[in-house]
N, C-alpha and C. Protein backbone atom coordinates (compact mmCIF):
# COMPACT_ATOMS: atom_id res chain seq x y z
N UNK A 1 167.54 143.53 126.94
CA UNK A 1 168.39 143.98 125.85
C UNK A 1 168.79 145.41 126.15
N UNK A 2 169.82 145.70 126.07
CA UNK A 2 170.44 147.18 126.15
C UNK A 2 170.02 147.93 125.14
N UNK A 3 169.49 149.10 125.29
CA UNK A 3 169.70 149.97 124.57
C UNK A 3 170.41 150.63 123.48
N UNK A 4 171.88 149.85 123.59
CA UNK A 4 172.94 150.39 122.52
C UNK A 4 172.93 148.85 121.47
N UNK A 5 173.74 149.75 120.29
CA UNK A 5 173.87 148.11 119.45
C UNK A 5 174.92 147.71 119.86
N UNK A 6 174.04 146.53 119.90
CA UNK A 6 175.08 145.82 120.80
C UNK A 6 174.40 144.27 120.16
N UNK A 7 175.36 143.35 118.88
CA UNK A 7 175.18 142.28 118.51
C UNK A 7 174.79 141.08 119.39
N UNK A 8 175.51 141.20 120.57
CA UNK A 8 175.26 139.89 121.33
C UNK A 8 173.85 140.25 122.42
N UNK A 9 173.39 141.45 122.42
CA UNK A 9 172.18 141.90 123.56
C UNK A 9 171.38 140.40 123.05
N UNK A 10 170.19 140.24 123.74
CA UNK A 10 169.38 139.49 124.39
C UNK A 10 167.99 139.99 124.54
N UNK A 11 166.99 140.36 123.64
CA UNK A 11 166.37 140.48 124.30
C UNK A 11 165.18 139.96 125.50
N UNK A 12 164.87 140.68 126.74
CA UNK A 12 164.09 140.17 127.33
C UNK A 12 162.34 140.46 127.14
N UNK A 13 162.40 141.80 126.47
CA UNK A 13 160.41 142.00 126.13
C UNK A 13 160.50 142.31 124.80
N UNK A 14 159.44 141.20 123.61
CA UNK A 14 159.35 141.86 122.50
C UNK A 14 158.31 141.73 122.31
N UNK A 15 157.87 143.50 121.29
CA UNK A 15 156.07 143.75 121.41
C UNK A 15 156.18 143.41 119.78
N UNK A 16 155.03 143.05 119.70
CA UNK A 16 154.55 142.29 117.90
C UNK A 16 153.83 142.73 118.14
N UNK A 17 153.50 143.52 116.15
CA UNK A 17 152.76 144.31 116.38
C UNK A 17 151.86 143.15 115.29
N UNK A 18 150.29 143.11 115.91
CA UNK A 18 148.79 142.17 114.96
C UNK A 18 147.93 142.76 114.77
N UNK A 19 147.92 142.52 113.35
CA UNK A 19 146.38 143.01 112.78
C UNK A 19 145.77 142.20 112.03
N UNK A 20 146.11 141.02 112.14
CA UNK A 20 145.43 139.44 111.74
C UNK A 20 145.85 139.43 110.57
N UNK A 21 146.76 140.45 110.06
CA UNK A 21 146.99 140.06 108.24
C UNK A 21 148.21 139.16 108.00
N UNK A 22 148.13 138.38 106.78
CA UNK A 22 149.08 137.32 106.81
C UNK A 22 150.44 138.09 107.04
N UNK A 23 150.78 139.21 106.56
CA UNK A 23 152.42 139.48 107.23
C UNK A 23 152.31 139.63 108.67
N UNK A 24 151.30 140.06 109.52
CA UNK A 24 151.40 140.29 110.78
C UNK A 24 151.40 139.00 111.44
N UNK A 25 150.67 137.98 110.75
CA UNK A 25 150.75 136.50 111.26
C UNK A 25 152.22 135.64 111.09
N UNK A 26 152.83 136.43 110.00
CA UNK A 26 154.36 135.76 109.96
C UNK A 26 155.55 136.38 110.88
N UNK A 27 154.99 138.07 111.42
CA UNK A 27 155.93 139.03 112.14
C UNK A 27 155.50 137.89 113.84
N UNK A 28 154.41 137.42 114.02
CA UNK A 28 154.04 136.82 115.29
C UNK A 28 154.71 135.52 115.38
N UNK A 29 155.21 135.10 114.30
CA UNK A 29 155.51 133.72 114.60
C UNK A 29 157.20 133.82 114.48
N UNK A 30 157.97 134.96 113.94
CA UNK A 30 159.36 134.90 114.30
C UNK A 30 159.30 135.58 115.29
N UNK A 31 158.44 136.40 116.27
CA UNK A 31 158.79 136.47 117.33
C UNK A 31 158.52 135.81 118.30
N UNK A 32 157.57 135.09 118.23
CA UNK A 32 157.23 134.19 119.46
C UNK A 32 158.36 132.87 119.00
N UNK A 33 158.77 132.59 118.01
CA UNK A 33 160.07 131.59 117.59
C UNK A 33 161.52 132.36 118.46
N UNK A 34 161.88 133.45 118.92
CA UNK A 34 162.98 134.22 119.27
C UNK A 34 162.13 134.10 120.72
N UNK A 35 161.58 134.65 120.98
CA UNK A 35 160.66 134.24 122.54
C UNK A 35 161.03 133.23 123.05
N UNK A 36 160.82 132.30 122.41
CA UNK A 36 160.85 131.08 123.24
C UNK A 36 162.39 130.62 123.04
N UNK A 37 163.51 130.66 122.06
CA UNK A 37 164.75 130.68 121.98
C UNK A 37 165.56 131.52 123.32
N UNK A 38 165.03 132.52 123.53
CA UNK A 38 165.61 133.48 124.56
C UNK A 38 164.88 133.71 126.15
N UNK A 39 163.52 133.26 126.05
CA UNK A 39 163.24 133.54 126.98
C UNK A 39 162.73 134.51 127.52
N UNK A 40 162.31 135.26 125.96
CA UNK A 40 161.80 136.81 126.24
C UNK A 40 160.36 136.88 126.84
N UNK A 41 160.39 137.85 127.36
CA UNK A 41 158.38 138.00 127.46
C UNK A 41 157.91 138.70 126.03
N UNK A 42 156.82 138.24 125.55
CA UNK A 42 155.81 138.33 123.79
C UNK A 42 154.83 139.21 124.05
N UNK A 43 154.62 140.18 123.69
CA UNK A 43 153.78 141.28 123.63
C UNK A 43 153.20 141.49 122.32
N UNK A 44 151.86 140.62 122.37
CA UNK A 44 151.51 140.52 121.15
C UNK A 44 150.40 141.93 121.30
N UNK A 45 150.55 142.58 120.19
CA UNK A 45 149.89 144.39 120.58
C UNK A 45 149.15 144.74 119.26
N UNK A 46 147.60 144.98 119.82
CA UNK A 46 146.69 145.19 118.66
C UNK A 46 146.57 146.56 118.76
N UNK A 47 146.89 147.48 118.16
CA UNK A 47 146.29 148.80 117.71
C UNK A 47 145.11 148.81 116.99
N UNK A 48 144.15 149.46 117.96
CA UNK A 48 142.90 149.98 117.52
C UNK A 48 142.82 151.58 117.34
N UNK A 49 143.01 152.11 115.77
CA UNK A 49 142.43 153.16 115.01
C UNK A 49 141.78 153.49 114.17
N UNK A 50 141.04 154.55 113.82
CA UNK A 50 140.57 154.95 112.44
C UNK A 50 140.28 153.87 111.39
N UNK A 51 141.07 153.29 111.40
CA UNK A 51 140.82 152.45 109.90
C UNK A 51 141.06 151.18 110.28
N UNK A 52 140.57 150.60 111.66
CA UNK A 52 140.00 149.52 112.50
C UNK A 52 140.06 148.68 111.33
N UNK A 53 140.36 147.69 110.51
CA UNK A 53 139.86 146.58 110.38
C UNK A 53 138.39 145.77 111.08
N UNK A 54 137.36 145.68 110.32
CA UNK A 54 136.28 145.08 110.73
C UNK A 54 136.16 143.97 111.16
N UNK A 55 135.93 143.68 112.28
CA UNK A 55 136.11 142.44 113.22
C UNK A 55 137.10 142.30 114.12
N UNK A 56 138.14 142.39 113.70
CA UNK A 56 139.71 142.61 114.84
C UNK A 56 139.71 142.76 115.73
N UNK A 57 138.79 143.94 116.67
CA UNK A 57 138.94 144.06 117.46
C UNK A 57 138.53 143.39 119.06
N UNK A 58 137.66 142.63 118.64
CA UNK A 58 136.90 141.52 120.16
C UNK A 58 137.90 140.37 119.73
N UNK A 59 137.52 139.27 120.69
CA UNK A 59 137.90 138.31 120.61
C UNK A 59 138.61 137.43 119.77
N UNK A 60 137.98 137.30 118.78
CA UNK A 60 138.35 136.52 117.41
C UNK A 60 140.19 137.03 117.29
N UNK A 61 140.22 138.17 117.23
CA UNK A 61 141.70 138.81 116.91
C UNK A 61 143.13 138.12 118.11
N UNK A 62 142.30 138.48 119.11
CA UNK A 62 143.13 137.70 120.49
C UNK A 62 143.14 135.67 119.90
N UNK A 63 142.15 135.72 119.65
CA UNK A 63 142.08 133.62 120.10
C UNK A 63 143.51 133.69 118.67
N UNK A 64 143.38 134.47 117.67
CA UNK A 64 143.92 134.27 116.60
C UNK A 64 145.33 134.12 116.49
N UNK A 65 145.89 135.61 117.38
CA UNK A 65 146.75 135.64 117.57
C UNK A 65 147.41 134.80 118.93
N UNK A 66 147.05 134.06 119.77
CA UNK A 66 147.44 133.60 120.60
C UNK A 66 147.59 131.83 120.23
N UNK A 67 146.65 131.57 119.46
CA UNK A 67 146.80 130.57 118.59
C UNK A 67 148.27 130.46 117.39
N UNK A 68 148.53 131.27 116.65
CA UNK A 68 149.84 131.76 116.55
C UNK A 68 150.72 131.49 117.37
N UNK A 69 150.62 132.28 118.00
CA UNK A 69 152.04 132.14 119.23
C UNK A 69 152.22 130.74 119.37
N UNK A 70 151.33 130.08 120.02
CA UNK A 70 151.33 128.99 120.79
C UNK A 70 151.66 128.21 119.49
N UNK A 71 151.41 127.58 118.46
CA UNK A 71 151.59 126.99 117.21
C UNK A 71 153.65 127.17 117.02
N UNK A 72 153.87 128.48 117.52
CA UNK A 72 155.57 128.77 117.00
C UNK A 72 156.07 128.49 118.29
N UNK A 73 155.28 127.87 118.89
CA UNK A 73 156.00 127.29 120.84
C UNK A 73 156.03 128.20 121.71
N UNK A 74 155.50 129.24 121.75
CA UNK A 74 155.67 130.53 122.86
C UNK A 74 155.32 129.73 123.80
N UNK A 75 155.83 130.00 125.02
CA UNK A 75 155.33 129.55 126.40
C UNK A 75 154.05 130.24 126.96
N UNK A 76 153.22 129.88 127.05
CA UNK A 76 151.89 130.97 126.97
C UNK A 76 152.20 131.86 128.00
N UNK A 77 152.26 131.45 129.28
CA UNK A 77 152.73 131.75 130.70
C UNK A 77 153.78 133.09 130.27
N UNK A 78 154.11 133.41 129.20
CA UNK A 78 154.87 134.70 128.64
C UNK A 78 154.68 135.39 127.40
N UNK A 79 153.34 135.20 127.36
CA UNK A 79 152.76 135.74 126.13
C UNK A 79 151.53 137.04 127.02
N UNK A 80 151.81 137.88 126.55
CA UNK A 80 150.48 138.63 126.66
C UNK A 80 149.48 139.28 125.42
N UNK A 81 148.61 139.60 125.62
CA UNK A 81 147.64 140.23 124.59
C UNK A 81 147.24 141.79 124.77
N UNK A 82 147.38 142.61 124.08
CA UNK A 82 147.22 143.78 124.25
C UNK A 82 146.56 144.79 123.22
N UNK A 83 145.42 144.87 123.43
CA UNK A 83 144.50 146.09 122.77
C UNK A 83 144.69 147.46 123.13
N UNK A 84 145.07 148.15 122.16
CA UNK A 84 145.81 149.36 122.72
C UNK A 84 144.80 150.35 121.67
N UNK A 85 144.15 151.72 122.20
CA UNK A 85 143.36 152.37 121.01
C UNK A 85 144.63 153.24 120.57
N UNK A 86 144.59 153.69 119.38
CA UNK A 86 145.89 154.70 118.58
C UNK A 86 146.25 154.26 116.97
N UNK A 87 147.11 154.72 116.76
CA UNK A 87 147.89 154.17 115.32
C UNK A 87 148.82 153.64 116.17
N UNK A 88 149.09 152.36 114.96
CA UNK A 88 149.97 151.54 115.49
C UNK A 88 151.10 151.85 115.61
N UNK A 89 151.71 152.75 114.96
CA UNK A 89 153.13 152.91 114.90
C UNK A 89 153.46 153.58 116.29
N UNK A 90 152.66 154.60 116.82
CA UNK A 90 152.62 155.14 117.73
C UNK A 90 152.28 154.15 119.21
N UNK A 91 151.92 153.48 118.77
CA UNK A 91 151.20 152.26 120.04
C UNK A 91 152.64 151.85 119.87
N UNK A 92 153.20 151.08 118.87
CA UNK A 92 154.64 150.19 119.29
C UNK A 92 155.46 150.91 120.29
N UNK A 93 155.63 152.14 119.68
CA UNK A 93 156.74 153.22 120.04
C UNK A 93 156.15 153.32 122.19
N UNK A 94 155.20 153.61 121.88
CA UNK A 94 155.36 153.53 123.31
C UNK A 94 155.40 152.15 124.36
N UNK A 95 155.19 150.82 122.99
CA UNK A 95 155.64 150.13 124.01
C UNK A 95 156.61 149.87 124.44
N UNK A 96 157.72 150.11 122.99
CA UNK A 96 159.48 150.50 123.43
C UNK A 96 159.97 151.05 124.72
N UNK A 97 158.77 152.51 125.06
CA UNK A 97 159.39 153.29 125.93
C UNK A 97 158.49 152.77 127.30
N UNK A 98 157.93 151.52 127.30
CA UNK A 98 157.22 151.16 128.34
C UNK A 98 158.19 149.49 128.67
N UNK A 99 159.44 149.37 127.60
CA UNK A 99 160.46 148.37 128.44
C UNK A 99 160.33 147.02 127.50
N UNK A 100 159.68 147.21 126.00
CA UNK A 100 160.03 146.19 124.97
C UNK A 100 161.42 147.24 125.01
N UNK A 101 162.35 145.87 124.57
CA UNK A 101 163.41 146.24 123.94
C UNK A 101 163.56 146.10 122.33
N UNK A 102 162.59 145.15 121.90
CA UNK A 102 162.74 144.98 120.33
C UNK A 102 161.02 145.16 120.11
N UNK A 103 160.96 145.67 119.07
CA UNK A 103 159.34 145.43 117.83
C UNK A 103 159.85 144.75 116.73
N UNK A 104 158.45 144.13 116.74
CA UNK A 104 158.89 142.90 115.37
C UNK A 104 157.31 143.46 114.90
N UNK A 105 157.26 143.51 113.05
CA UNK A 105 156.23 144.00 112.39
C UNK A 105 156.40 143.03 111.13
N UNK A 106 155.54 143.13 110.50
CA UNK A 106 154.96 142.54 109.03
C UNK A 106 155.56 143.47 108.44
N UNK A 107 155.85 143.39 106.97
CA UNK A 107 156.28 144.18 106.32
C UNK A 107 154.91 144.80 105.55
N UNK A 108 154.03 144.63 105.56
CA UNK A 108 152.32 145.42 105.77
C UNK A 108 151.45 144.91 106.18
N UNK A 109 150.50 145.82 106.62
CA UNK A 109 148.99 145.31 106.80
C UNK A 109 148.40 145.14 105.62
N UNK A 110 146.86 144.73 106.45
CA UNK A 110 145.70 145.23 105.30
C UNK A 110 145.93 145.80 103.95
N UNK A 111 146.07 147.39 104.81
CA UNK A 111 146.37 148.46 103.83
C UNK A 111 146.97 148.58 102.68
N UNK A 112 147.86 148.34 102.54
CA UNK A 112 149.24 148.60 102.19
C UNK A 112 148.97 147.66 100.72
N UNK A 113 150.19 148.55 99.78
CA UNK A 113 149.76 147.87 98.69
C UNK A 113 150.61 146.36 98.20
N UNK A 114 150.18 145.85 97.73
CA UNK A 114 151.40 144.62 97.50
C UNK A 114 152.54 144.55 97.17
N UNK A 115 154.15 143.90 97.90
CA UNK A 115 154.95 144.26 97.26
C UNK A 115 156.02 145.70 97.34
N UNK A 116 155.55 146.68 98.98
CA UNK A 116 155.72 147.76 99.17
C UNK A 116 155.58 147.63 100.41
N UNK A 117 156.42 147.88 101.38
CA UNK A 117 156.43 148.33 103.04
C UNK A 117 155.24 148.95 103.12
N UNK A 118 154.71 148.50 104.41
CA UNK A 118 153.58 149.62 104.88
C UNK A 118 153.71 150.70 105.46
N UNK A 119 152.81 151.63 106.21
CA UNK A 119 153.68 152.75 106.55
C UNK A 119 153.80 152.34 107.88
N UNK A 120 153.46 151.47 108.50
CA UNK A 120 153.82 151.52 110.26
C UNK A 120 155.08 151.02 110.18
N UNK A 121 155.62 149.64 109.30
CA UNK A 121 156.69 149.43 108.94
C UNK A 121 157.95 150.62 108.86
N UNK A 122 157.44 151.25 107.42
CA UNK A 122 158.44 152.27 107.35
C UNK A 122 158.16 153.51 108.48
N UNK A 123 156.92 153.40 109.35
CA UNK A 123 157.08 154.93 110.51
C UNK A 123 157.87 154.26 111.64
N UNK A 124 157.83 153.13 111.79
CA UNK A 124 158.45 152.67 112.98
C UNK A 124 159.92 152.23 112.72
N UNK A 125 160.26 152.18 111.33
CA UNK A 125 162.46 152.30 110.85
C UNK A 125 162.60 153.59 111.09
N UNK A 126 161.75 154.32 110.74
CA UNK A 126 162.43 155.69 110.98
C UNK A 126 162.07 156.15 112.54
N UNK A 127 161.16 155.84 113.57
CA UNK A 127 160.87 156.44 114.67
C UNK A 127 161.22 155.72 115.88
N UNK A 128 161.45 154.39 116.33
CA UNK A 128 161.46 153.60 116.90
C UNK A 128 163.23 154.10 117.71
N UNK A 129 162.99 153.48 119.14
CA UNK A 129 164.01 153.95 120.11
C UNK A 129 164.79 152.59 120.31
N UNK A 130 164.43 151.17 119.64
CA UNK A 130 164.80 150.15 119.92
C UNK A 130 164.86 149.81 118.17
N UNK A 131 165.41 148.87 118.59
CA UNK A 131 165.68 147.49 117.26
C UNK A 131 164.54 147.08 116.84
N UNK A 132 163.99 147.50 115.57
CA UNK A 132 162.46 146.75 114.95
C UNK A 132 163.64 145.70 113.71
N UNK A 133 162.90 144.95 113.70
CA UNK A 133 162.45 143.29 112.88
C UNK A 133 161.39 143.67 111.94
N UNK A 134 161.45 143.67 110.76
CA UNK A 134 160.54 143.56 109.86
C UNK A 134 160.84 142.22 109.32
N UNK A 135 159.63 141.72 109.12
CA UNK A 135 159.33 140.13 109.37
C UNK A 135 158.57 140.11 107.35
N UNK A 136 158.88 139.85 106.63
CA UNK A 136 158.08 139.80 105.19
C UNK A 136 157.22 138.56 105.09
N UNK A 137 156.42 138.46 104.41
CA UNK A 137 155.13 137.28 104.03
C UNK A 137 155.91 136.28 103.74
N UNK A 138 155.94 135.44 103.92
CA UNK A 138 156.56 134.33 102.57
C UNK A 138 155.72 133.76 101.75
N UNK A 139 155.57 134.01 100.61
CA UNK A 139 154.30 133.82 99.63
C UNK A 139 153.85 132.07 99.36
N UNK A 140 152.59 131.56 99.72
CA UNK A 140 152.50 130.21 99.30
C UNK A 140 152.14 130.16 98.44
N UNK A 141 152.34 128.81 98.10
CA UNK A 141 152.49 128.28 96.39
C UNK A 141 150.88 128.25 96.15
């Protein structure tokens, strides 16, 4: 994907950002759904900081999210997994500048209160060098 807006770009690397919460589980599955439509490589990207979520970080978080993917058809063979230590917003951003062309996010984590963008959401509309996707929950019945 080019750099400029540009409606018809393509992208070829998009990093998703997981923190096992149901919006981050819905931001993983429209991108690994556009992944596999395009052909992109899936950079599914766990930020590990400060306010770690308990458990997330071993295994369980990876089988979770890769289970995801694979469920929305990602081709595994173009999926990767990535534990990155930092705040997340800052982890996306450099994966932008490491050759994702798009981030796709939940419209919150954990954190965040119900009903209100989170802040990696809103730090990464305002900071981000590429095209972010904010991906919202869709609430079940």
């Amino acid at each position: 994907m080019t750099r400029r807006a540009d409606a018809a770009a393509v992208p070829t690397a998009i990093a998703v950002g997981y923190d096992g919460s149901p919006d981050a589980a819905a931001a993983l599955r429209w991108a690994a759904a556009l992944a596999t439509r395009t052909g992109a490589e899936l950079r599914v990207v766990h930020a590990v900081g400060l306010l770690e979520h308990a458990g997330m970080a071993g295994g369980p978080a990876r089988d979770a999210a890769l289970a995801v993917a694979a469920e929305a058809g990602a081709d595994e063979a173009r999926v990767t997994w990535r534990r990155v230590d930092g705040e997340p917003a800052s982890v996306l951003v450099r994966e932008a500048e490491d050759g994702a062309d798009l981030l796709v996010v939940g419209s919150r984590g954990f954190w965040a209160h119900p009903g209100v963008l989170g802040s990696t959401s809103l730090e990464l509309a305002e900071r981000a060098p590429v095209p972010v996707v904010i991906v919202p929950r869709r609430e079940q019945p």
